[in-house]
Protein backbone atom coordinates (compact mmCIF):
# COMPACT_ATOMS: atom_id res chain seq x y z
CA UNK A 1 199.07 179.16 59.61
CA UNK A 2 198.65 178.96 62.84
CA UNK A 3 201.84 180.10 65.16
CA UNK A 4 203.30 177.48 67.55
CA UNK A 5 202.14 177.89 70.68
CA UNK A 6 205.10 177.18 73.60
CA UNK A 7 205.06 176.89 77.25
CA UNK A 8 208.16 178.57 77.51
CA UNK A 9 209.87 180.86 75.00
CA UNK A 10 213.25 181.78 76.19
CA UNK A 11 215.18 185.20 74.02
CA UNK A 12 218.96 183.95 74.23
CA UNK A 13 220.80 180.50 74.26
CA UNK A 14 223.51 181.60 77.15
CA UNK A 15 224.14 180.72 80.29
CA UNK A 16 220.92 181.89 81.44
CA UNK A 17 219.37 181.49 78.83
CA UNK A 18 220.06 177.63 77.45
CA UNK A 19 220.04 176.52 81.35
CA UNK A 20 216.97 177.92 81.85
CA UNK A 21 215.21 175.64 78.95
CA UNK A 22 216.86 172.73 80.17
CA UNK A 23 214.66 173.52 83.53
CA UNK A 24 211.86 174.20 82.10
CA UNK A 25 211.66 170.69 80.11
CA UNK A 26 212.85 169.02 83.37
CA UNK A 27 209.40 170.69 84.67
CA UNK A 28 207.36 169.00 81.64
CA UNK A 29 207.07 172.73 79.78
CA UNK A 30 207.27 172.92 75.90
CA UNK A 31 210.26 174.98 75.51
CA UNK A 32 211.84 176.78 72.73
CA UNK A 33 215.54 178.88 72.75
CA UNK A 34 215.62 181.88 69.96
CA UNK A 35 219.04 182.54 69.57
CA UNK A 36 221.25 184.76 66.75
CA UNK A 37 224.47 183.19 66.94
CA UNK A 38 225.95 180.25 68.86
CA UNK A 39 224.69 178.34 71.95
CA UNK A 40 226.17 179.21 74.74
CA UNK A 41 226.30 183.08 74.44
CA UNK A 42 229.41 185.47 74.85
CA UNK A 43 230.49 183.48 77.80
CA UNK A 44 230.88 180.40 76.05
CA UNK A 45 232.11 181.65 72.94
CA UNK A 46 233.48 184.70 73.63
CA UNK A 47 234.09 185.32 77.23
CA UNK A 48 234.46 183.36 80.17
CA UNK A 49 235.92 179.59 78.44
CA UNK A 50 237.97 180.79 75.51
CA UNK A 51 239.79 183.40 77.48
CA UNK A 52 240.50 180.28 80.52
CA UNK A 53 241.92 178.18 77.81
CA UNK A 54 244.31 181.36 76.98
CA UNK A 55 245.12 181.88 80.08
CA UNK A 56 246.06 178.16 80.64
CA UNK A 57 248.15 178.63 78.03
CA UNK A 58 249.89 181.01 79.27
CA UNK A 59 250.47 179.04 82.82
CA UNK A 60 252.07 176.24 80.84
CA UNK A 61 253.91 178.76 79.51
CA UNK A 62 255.24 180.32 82.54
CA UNK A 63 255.58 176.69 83.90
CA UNK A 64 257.82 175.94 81.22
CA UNK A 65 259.57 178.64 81.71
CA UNK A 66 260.46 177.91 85.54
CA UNK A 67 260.92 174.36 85.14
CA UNK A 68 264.64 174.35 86.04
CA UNK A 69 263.34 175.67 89.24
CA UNK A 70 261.25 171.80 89.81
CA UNK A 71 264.59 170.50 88.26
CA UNK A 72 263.16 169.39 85.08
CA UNK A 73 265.12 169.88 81.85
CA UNK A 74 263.46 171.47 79.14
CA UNK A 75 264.70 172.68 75.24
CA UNK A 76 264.06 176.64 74.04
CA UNK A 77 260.26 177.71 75.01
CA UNK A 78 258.26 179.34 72.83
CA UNK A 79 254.84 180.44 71.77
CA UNK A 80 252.83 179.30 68.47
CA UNK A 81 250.39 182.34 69.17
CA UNK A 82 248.29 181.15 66.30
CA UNK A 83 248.01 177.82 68.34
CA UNK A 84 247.19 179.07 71.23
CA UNK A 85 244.52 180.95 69.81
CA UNK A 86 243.64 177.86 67.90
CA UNK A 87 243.11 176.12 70.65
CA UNK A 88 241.10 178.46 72.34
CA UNK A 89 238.60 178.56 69.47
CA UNK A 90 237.91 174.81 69.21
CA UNK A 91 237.23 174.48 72.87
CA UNK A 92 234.41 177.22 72.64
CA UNK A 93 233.21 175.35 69.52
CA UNK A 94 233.69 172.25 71.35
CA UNK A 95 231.45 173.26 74.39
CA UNK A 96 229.08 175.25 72.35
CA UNK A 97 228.13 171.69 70.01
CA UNK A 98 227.80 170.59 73.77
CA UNK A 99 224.98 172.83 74.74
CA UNK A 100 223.17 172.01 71.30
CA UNK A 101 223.43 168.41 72.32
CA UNK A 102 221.66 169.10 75.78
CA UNK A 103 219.11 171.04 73.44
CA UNK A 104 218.19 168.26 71.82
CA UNK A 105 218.41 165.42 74.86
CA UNK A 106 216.12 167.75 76.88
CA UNK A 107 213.74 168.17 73.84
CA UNK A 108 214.09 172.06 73.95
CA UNK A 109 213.75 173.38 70.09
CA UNK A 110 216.09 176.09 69.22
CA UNK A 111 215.16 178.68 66.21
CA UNK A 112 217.73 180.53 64.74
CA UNK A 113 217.32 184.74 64.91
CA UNK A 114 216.89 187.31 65.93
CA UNK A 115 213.40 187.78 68.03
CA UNK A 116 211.00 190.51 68.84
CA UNK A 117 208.18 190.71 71.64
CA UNK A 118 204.88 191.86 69.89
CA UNK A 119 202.93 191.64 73.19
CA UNK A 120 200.34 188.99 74.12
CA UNK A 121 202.69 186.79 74.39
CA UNK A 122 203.55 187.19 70.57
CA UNK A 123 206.92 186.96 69.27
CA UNK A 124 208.40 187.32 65.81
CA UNK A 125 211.57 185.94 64.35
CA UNK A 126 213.26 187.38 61.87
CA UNK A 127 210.58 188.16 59.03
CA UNK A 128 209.73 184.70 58.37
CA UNK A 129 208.31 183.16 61.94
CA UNK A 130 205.94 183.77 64.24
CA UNK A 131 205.79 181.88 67.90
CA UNK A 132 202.98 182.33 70.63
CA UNK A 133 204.22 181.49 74.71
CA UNK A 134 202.42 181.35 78.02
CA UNK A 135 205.88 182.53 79.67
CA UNK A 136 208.31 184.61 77.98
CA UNK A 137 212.44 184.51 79.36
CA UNK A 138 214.29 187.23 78.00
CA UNK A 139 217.75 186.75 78.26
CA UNK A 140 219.91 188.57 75.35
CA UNK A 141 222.81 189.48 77.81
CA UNK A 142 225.01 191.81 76.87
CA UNK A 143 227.89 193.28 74.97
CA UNK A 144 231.34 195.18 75.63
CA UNK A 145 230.68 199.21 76.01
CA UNK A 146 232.91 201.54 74.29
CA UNK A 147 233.96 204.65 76.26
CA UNK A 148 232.07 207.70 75.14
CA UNK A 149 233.26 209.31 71.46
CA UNK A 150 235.52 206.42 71.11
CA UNK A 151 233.73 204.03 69.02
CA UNK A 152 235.62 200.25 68.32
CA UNK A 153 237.50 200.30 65.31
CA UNK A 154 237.96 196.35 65.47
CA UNK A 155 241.89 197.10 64.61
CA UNK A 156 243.12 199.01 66.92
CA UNK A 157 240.98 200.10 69.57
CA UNK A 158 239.24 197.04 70.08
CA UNK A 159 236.87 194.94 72.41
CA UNK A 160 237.30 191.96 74.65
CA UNK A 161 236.29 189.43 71.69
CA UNK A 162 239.34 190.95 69.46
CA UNK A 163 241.44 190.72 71.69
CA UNK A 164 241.07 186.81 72.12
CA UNK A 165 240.83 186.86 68.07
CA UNK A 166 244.41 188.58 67.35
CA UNK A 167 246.19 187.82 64.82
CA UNK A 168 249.71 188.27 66.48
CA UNK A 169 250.49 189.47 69.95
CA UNK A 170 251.16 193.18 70.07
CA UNK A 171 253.81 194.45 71.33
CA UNK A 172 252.50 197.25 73.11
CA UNK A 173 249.13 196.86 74.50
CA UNK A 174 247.17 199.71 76.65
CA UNK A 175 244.37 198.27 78.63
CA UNK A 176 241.42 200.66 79.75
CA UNK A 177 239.84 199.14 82.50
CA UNK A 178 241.23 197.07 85.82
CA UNK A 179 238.48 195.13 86.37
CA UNK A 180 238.11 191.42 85.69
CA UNK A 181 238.65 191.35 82.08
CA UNK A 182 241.37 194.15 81.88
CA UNK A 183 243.24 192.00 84.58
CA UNK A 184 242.78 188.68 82.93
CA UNK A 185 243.86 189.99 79.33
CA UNK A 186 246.74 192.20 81.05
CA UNK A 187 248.07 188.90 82.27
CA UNK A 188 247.83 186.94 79.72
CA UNK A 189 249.36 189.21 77.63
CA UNK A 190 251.96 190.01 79.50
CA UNK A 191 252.84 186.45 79.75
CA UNK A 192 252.71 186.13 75.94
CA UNK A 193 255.24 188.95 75.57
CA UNK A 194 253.33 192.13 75.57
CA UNK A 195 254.94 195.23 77.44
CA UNK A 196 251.17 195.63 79.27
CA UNK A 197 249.63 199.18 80.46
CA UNK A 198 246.95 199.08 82.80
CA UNK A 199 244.70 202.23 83.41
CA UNK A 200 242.43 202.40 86.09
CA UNK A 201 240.33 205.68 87.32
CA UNK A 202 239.58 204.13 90.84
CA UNK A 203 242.61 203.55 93.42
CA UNK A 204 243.19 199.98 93.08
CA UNK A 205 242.73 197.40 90.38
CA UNK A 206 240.10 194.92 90.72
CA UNK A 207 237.99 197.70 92.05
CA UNK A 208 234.99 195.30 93.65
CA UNK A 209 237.80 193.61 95.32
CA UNK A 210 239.00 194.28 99.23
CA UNK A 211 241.73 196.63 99.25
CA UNK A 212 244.72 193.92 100.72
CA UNK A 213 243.99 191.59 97.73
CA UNK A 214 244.21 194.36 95.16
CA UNK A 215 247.12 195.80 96.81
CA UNK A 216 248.60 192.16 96.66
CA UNK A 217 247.98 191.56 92.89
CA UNK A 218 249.64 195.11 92.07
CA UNK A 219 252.30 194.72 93.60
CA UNK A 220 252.83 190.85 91.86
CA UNK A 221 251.64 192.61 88.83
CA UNK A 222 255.05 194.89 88.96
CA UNK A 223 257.10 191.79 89.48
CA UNK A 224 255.74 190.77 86.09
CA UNK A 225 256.45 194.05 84.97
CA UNK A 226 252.80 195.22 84.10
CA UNK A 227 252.92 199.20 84.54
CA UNK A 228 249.32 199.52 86.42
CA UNK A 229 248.03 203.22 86.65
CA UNK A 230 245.63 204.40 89.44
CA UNK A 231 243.43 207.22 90.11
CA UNK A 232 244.33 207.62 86.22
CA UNK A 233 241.66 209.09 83.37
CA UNK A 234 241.61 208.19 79.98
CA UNK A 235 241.51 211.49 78.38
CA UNK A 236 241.90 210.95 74.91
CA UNK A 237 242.66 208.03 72.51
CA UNK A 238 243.23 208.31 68.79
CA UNK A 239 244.26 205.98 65.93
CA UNK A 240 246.62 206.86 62.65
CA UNK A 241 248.62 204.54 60.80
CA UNK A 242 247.66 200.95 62.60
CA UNK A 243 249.16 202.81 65.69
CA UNK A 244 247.27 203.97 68.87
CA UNK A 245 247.87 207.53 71.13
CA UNK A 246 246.46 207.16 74.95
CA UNK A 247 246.15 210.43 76.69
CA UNK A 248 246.09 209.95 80.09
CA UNK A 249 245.56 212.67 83.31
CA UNK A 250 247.56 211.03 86.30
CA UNK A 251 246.09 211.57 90.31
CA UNK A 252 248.65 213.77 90.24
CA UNK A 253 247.27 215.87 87.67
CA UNK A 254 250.33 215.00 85.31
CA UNK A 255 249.20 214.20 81.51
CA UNK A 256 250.99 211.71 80.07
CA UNK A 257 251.28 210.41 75.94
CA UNK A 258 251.40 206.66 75.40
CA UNK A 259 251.49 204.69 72.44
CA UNK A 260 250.49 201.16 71.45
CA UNK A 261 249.60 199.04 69.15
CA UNK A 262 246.78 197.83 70.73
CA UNK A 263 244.01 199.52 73.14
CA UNK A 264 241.70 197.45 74.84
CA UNK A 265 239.02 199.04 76.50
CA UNK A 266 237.30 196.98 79.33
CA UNK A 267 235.30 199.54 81.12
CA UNK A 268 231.64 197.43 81.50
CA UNK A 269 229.13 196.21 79.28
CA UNK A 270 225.55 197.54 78.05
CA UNK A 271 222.25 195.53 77.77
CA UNK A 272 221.36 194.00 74.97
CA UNK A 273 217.68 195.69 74.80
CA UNK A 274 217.42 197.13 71.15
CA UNK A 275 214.89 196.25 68.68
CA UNK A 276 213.38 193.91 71.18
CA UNK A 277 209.95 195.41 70.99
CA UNK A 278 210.33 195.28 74.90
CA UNK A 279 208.28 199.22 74.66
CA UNK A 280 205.53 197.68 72.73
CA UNK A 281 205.15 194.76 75.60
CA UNK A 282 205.54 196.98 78.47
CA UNK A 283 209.11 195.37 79.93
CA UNK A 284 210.62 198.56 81.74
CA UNK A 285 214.22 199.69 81.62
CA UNK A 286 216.25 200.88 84.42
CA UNK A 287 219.51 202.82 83.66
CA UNK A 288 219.66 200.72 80.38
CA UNK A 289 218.84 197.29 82.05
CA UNK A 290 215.68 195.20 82.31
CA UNK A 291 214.02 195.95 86.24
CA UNK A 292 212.84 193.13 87.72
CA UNK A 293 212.31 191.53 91.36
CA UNK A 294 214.04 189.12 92.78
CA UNK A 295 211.90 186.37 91.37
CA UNK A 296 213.31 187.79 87.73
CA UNK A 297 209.77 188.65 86.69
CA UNK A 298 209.56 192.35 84.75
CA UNK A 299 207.14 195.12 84.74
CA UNK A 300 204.78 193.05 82.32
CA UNK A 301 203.00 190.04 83.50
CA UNK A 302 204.50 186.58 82.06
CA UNK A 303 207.64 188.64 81.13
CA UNK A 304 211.11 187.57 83.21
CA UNK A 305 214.56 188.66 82.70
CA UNK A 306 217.90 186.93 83.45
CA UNK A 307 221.74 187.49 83.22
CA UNK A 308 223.59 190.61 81.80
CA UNK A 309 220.37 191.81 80.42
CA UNK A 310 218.98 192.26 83.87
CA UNK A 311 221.65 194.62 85.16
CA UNK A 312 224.93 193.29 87.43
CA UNK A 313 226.36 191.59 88.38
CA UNK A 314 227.41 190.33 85.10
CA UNK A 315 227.93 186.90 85.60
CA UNK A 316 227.57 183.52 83.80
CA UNK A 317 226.92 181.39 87.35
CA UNK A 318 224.42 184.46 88.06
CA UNK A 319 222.78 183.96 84.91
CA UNK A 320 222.42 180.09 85.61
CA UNK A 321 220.92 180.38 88.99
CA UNK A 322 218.23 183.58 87.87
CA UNK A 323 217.48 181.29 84.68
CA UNK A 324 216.57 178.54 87.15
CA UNK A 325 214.70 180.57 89.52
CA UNK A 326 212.42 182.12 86.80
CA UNK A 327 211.59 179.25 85.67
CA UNK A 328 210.73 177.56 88.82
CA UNK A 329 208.63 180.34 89.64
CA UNK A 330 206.36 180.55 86.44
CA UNK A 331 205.85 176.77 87.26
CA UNK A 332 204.67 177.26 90.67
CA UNK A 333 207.11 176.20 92.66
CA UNK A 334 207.89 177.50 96.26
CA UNK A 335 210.67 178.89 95.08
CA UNK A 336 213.66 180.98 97.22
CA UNK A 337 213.65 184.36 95.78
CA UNK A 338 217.54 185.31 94.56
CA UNK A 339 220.44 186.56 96.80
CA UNK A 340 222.76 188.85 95.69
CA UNK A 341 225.07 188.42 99.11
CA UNK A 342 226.58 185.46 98.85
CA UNK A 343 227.97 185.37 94.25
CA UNK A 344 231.42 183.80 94.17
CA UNK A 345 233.11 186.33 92.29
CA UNK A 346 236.70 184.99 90.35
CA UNK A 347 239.16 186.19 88.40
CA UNK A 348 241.27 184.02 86.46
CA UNK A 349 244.75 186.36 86.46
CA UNK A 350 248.07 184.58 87.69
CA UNK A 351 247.63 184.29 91.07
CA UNK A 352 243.91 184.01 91.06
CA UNK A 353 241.44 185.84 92.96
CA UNK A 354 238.11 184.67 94.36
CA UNK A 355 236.11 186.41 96.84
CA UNK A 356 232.23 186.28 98.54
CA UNK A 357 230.17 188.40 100.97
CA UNK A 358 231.66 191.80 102.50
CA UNK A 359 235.01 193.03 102.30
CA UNK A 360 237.10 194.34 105.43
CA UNK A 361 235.61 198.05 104.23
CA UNK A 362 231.99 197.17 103.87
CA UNK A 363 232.06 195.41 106.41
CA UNK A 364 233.31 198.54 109.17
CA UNK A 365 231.16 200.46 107.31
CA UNK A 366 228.47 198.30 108.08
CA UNK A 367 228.84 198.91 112.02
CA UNK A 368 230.11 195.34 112.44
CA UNK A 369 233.02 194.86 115.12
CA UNK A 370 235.61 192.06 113.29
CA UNK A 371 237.80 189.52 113.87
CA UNK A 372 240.01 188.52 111.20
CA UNK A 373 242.23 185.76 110.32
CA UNK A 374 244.95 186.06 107.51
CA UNK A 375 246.60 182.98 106.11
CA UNK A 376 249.34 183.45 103.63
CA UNK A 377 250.33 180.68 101.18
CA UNK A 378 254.06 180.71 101.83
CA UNK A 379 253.25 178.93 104.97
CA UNK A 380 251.05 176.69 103.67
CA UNK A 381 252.72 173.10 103.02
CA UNK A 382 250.90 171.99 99.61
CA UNK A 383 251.68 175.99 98.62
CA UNK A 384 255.44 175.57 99.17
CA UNK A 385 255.31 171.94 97.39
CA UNK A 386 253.68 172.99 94.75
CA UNK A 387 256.16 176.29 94.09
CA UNK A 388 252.79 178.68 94.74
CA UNK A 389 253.45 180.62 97.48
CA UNK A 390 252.31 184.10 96.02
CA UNK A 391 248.82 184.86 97.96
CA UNK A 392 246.79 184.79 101.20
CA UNK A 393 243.59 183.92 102.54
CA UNK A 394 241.51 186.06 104.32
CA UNK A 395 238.34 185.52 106.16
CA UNK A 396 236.53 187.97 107.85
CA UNK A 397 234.07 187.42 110.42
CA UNK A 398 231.40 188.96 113.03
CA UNK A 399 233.21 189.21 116.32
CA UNK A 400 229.73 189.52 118.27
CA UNK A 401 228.09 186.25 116.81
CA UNK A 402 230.96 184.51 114.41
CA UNK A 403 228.92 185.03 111.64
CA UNK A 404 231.20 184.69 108.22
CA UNK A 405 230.30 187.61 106.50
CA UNK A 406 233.45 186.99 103.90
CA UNK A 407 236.40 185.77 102.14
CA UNK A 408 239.01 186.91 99.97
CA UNK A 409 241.42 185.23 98.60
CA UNK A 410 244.51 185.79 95.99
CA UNK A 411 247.00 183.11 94.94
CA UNK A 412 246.98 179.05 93.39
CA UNK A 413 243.69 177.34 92.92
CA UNK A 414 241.86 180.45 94.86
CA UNK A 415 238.75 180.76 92.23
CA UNK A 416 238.33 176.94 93.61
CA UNK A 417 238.93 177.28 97.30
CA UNK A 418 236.00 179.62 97.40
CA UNK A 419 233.16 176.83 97.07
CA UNK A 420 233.70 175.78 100.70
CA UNK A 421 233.30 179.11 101.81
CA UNK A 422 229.52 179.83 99.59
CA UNK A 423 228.45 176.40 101.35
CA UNK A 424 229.71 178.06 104.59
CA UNK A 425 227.45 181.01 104.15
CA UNK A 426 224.92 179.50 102.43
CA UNK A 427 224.59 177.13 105.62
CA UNK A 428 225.14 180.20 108.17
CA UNK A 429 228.34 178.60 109.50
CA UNK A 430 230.38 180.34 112.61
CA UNK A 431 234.02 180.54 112.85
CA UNK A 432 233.93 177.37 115.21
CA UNK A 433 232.46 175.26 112.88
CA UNK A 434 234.78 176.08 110.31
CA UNK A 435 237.33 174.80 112.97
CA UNK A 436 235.80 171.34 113.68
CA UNK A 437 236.12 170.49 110.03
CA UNK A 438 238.73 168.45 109.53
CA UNK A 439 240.22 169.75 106.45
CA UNK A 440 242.51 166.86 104.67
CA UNK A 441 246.87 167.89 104.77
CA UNK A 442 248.31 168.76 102.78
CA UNK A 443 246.02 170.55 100.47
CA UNK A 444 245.54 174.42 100.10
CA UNK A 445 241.88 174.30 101.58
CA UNK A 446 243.93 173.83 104.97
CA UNK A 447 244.29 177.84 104.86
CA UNK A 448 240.66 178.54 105.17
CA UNK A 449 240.88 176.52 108.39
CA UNK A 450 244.26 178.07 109.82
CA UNK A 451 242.72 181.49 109.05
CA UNK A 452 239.84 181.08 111.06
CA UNK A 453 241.95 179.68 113.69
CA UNK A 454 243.97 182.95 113.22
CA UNK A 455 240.52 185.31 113.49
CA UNK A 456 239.95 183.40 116.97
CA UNK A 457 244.33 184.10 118.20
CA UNK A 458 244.06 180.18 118.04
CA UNK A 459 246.45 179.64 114.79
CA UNK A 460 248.94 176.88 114.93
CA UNK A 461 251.00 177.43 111.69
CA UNK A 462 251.47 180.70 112.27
């Protein structure tokens, strides 16, 4: 029999992946998805909208908690954690019937497996199919990484996906790893109950973050009473008895014993490039990730690669945007090559973080003279209405030209504020124009406003 013969054959129903089909049959290309598991990828159903759903939990929760403070009445809070985790799981199920829906409306077929590039354009699924594409999208993402010798046990020393899967919350709970995820689950947990450990080798948590926002959300962090650990390595961890043992070297050179019943390491993820056959069609690797330029097009011709798979950063809107580019580009289209400067990054911890562009530090270390404008939310008038006045906003910009080469911000509704400022960039606004905006009062996107004001000595709440 005669393979089918696609347009398009994209490895991996994700974010990059299932967007970038839904492109391609918006271009008129016959399109198929290969995919193992569920639609929608580890973000969907194991990352990014399960663990928002826990973490809104939680934030009803807390609000619950503090609702005397609004003077509302409530009876004795509590937490169903089953529920909560319930929940989580049927809106990941929810969203992931969604993206088989859009499948289907966009005429995309999906095949179920697990595929394998035979070159040519060849690809075989599982033992049973065999496909044939003009244009081959590999997008497999990838998964959680262990830290070296210390394999996941599924139990105890466990991965990002467990620990949205437990079965009861632990009661002590060691995360390795201050980066997004570490943060996220360290909050989350905490708010649940857990007496939360954060390690982190680097000096501040949220490493990729600037330094005043970090230093901010540590020092909330303690309020909450999550013990954070910098300039701290993991030197040992061993399991016995359902029961964890974290040996830890401080920046002080101190070594110190913990124990929990949970360790979640969040150190970074690995590619998703085994058994892929990607040797065999001449797809190159680069430090474990597929290389390719900024048109997402690999070392072999009619090959791209998109999202996790392609190295960092390892994001779902990142995925979304490469998917759409290599598509655009097989088809032709004068397409904008991708940008790496100007990725919203969030985090979804109580307050919230959201930054884009250059920190404070990259940005003196990039020769460029500043101006600055700091905004914190206690001033703000929707902040103190709301009872959110944890936070700032920060913008820093070019003091030759006004350029806005970033933003960082910590506190309510922060991972949301930062749209205006990507369309700022993206449109190569100055500080002035940021000014002549009229931004609607009270809401918190007033701050981004009163900052720049601030970066110019021209603030008025302040």
């Amino acid at each position: 029999m005669t393979p089918t013969h696609y347009d398009v054959a994209i490895i991996g129903g994700g974010p990059g992946g299932y967007v970038a089909a839904i492109r391609a049959a918006q271009l008129g290309k016959k399109t198929v998805v290969i995919e193992r598991a569920a639609l929608g990828g580890i973000c969907l159903n194991w990352g990014c909208i399960p663990t928002k759903a826990l973490l809104k939990s939680a934030e009803v929760l807390r609000s619950a908690q503090k609702a005397k403070k609004y003077g509302v009445s409530v009876g004795d809070v509590g937490v169903d954690f089953p529920a909560v985790i319930g929940r989580s799981r049927q809106v990941a199920e929810s969203l992931s019937k969604g993206v088989d829906f859009l499948m289907k409306k966009n005429k995309v077929d999906v095949i179920a497996g697990s595929a394998r590039l035979l070159g040519n354009g060849q690809i075989q699924i599982d033992t049973e199919t065999q496909i044939t594409a003009d244009n081959i999208i590999i997008a497999t993402g990838a998964r959680p990484r262990p830290m070296p010798g210390v394999p996941f046990d599924g139990e105890v020393i466990i991965s990002s996906k467990e620990a949205m899967n437990l079965a009861e919350i632990p009661k002590r709970l060691v995360i390795v790893g201050a980066g997004a995820i570490g943060v996220e689950f360290a909050d989350f947990y905490a708010a649940m109950g857990s007496q939360v450990t954060l390690i982190e080798m680097l000096p501040q948590l949220l490493p990729v973050e600037d330094e005043e926002v970090s230093a901010e959300l540590e020092k909330l962090f303690k309020r909450k009473k999550i013990k954070a650990l910098t300039e701290t390595r993991v030197e040992n961890i061993s399991s016995s008895n359902g029961q964890a043992s974290i040996q830890v070297k401080t920046k002080k050179d101190e070594i110190l014993e913990l124990e929990a019943d949970k360790v979640l390491v969040a150190i970074g993820v690995q590619g998703n490039v085994e058994e892929l056959g990607l040797e065999t069609a001449g797809v190159v690797l680069e430090k474990g990730w597929i290389k390719t330029n900024n048109y997402m097009q690999t070392s072999a011709s009619g090959i791209y690669a998109i999202g996790d798979v392609a190295g960092p950063p390892w994001l779902a809107h990142v995925a979304s945007h490469e998917g759409i580019i290599a598509v655009e580009h097989l088809a032709g289209l004068n397409v904008k090559p991708m940008r790496y400067d100007n990725v919203p990054g969030c985090t979804y911890c109580s307050p919230q973080v959201a930054s884009i562009g250059l920190t404070e530090k990259a940005a003196r270390e990039a020769g460029y003279e500043l101006k600055i404008g700091k905004f914190p939310y206690r001033v703000s008038g929707k902040a103190m209405a709301a009872g959110e006045t944890d936070g700032f906003t920060k913008l820093v910009f070019d003091a030759k030209y006004g350029e806005l080469l970033g933003a960082h911000i910590i506190g309510a509704e922060a991972t949301e504020l930062i749209a205006e400022i990507g369309i700022a960039r993206t449109l190569e606004v100055t500080h002035e124009a940021i000014l002549e905006t009229i931004h609607a009062h009270p809401t918190l996107a007033e701050m981004i406003s009163e900052a720049a004001g601030l970066a110019l000595d021209r603030g008025i709440h302040l």
